[in-house]
N, C-alpha and C. Protein backbone atom coordinates (compact mmCIF):
# COMPACT_ATOMS: atom_id res chain seq x y z
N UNK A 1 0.82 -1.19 0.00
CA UNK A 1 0.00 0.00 0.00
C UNK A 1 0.86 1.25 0.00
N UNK A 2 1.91 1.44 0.59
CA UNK A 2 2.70 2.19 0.68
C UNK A 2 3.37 2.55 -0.36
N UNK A 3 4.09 1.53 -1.01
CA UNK A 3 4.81 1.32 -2.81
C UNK A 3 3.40 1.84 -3.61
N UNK A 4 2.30 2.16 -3.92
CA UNK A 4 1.27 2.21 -4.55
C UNK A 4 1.12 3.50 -4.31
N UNK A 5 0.84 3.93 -2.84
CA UNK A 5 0.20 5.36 -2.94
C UNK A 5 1.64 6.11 -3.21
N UNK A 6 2.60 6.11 -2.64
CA UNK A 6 4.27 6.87 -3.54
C UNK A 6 4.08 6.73 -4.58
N UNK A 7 3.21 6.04 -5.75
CA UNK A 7 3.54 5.95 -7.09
C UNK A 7 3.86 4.96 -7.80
N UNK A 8 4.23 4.11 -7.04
CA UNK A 8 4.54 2.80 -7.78
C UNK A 8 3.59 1.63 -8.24
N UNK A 9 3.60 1.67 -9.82
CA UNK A 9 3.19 1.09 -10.42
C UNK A 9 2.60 -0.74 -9.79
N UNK A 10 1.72 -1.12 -10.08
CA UNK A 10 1.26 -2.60 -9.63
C UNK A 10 2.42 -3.65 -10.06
N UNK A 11 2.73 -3.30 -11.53
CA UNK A 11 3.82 -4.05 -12.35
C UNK A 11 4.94 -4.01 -11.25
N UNK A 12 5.34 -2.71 -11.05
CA UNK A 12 6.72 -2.81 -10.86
C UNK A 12 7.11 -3.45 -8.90
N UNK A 13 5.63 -2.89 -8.58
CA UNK A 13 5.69 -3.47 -6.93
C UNK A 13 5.84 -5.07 -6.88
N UNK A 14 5.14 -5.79 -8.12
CA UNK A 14 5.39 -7.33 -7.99
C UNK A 14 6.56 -7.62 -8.72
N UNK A 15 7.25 -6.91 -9.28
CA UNK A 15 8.63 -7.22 -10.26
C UNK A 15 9.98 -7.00 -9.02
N UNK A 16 9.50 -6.26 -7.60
CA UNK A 16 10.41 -5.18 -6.57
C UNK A 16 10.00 -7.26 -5.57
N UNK A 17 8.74 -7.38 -5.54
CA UNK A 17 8.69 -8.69 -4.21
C UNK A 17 9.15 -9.88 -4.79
N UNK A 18 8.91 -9.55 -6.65
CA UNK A 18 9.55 -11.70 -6.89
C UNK A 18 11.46 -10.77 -6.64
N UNK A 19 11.61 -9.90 -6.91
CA UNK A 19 13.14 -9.39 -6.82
C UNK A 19 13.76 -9.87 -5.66
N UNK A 20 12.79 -9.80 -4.20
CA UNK A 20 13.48 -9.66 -3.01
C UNK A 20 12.95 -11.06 -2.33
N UNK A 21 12.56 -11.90 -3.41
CA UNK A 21 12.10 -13.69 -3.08
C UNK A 21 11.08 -13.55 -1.96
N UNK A 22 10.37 -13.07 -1.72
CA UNK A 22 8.83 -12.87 -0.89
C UNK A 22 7.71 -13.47 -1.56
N UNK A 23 7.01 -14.67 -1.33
CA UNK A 23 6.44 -15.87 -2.34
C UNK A 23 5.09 -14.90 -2.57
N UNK A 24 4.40 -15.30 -3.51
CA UNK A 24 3.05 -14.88 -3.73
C UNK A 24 2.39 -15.36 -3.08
N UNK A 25 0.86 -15.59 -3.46
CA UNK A 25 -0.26 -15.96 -3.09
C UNK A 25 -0.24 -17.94 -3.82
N UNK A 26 -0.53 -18.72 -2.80
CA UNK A 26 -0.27 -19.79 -3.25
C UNK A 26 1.21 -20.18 -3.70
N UNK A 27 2.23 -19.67 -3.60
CA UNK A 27 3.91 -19.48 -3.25
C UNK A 27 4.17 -19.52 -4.90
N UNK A 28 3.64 -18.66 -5.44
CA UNK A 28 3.65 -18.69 -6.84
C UNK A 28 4.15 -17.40 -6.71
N UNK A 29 5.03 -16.67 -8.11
CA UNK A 29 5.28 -15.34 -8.35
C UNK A 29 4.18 -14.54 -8.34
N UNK A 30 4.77 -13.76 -7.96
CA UNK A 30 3.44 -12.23 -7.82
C UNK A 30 3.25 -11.52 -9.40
N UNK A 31 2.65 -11.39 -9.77
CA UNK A 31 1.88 -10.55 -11.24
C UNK A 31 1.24 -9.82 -10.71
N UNK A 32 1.07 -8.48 -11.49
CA UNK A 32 0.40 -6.75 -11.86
C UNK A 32 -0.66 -7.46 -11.25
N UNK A 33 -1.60 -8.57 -11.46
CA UNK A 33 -2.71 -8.75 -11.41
C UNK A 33 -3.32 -8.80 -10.23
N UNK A 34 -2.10 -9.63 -9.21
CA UNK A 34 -2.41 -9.88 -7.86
C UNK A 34 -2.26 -8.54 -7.40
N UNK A 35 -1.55 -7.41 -7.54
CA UNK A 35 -1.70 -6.22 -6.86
C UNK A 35 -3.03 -5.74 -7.32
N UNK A 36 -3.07 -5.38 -8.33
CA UNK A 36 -3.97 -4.40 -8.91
C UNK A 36 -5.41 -4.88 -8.99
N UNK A 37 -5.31 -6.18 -9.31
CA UNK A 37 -6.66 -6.98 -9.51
C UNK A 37 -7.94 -6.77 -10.71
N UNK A 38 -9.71 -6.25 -10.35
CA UNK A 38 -10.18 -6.04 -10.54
C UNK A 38 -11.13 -4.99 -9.73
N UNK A 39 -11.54 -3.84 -10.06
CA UNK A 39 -11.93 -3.24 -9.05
C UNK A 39 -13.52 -3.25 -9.25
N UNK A 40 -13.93 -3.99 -9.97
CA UNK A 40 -15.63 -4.24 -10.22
C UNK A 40 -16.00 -5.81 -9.28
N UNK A 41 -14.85 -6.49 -9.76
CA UNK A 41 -15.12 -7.55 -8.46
C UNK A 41 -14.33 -7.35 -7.13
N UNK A 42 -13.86 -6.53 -6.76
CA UNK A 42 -12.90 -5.98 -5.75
C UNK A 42 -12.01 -7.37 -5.76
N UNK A 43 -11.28 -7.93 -6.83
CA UNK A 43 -10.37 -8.83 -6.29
C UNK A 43 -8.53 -8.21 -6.40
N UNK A 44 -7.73 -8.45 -5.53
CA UNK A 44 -6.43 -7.98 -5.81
C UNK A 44 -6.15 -7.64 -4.66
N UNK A 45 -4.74 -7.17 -4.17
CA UNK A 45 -4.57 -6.62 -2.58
C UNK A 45 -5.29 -4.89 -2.91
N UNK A 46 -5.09 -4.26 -4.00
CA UNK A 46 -5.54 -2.72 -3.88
C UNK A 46 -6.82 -2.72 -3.29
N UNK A 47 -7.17 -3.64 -4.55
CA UNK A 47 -9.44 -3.84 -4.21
C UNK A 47 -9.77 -3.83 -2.72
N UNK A 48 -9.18 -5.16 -2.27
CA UNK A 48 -10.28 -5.86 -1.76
C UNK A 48 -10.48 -5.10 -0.13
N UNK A 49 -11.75 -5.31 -0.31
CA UNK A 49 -12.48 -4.85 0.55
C UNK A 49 -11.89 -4.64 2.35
N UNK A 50 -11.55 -6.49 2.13
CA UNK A 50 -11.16 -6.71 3.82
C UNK A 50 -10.22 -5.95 4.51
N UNK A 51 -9.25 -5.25 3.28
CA UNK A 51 -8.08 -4.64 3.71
C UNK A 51 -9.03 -2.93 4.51
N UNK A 52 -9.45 -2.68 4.49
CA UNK A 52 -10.22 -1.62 5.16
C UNK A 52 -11.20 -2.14 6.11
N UNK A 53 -11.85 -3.17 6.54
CA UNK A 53 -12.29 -3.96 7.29
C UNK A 53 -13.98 -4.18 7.00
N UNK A 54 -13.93 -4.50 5.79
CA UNK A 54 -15.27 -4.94 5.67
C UNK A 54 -15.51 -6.33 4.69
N UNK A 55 -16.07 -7.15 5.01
CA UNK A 55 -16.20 -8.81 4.49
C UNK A 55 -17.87 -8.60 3.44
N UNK A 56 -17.20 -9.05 1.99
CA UNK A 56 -18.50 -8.75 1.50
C UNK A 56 -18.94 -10.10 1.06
N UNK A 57 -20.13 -10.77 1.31
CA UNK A 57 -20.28 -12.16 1.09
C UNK A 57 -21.69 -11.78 0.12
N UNK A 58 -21.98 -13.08 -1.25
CA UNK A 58 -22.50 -13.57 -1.76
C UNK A 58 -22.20 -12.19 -2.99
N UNK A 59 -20.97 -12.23 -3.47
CA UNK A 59 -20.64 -11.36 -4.54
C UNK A 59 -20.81 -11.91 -5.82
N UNK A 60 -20.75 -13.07 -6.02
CA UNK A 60 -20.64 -13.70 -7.47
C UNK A 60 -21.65 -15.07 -7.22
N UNK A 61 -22.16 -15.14 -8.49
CA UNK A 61 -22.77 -16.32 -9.02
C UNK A 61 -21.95 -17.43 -9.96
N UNK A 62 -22.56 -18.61 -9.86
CA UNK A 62 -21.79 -19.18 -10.98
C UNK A 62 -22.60 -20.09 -11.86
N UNK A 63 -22.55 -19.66 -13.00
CA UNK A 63 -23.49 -20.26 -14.28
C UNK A 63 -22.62 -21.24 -14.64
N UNK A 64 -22.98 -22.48 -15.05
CA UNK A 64 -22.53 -23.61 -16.19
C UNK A 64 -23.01 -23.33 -17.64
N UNK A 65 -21.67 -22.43 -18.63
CA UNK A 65 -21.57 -22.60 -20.14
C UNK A 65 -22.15 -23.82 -20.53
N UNK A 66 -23.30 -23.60 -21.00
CA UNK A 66 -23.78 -25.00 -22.12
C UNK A 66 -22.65 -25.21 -22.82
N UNK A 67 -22.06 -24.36 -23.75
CA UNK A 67 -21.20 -24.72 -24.96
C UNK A 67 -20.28 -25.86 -24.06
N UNK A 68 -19.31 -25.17 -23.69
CA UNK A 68 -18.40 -25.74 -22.88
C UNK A 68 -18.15 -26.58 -21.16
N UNK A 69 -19.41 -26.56 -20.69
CA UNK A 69 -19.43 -27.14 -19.30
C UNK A 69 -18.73 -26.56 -18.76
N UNK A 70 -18.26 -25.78 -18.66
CA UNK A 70 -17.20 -24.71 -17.71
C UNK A 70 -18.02 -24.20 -17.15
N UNK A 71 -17.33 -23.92 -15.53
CA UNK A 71 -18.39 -22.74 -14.77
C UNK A 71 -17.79 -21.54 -14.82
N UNK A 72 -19.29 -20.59 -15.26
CA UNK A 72 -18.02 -19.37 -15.07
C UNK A 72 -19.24 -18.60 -14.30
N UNK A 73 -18.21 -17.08 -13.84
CA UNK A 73 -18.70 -16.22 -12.44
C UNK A 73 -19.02 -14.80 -12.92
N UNK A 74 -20.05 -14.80 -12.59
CA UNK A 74 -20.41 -13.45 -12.78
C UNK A 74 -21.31 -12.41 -11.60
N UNK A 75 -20.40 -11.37 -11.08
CA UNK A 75 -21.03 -10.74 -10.36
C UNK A 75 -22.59 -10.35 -10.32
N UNK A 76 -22.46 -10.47 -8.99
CA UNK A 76 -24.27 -10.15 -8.41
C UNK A 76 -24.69 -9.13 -8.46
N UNK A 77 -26.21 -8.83 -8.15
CA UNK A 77 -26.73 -7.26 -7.97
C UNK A 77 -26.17 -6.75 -6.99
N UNK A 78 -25.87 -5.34 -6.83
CA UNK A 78 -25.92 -4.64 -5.54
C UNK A 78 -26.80 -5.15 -4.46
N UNK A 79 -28.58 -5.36 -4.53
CA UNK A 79 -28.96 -5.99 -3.58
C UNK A 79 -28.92 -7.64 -3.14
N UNK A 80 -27.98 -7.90 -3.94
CA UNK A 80 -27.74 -9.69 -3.18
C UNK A 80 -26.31 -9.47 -2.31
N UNK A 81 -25.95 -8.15 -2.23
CA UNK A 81 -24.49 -8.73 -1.66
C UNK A 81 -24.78 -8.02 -0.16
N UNK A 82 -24.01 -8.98 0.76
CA UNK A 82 -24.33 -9.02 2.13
C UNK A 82 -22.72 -8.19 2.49
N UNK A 83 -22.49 -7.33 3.15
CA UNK A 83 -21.13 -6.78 3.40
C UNK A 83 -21.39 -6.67 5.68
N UNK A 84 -20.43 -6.79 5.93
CA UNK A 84 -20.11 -6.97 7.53
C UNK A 84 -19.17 -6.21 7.84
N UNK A 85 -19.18 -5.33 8.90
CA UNK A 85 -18.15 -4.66 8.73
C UNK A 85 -17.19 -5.29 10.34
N UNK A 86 -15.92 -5.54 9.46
CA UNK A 86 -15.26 -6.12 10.84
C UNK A 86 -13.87 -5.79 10.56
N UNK A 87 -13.78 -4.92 11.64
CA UNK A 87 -12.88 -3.63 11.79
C UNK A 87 -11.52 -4.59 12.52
N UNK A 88 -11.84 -5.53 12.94
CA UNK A 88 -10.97 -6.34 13.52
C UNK A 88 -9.45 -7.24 12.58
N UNK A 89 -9.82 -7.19 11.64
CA UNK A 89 -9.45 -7.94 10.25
C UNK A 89 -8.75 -6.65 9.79
């Protein structure tokens, strides 16, 4: 958070932690992606929610593609999502 609000790029903050061997998420290299994320599904360390202390539950749905049997996710309405605020976290 600190590397981010000084200016530093998402790219270059995960190019600065695989630099200084600090494992990712799942001990995999860190990518732009894991910082920066998505900010419509709040996923990423910038997004997400918890980092300010609030837990938002029942954000996404998941449909099964006829074509392909794949499940895929697509965010909910504003009124299906349940948010908690826990300042503790």
């Amino acid at each position: 958070f600190v590397d981010f609000a000084a200016g530093k790029s998402p790219r270059r903050i995960a190019f600065d932690l695989n630099d200084r061997g600090i494992p990712g998420p799942r001990h995999a290299a860190w990518g732009s992606s894991t910082i920066n994320g998505n900010r419509a599904r709040g996923t990423g360390i910038l997004n997400n929610e918890l980092h300010v202390g609030k837990l938002g539950l029942n954000c996404l749905r998941y449909m099964k593609d006829p074509d392909t049997g794949k499940r895929r996710s697509r965010a909910n309405t504003d009124d299906a999502l349940v948010v908690h605020d826990v300042p503790e976290l």
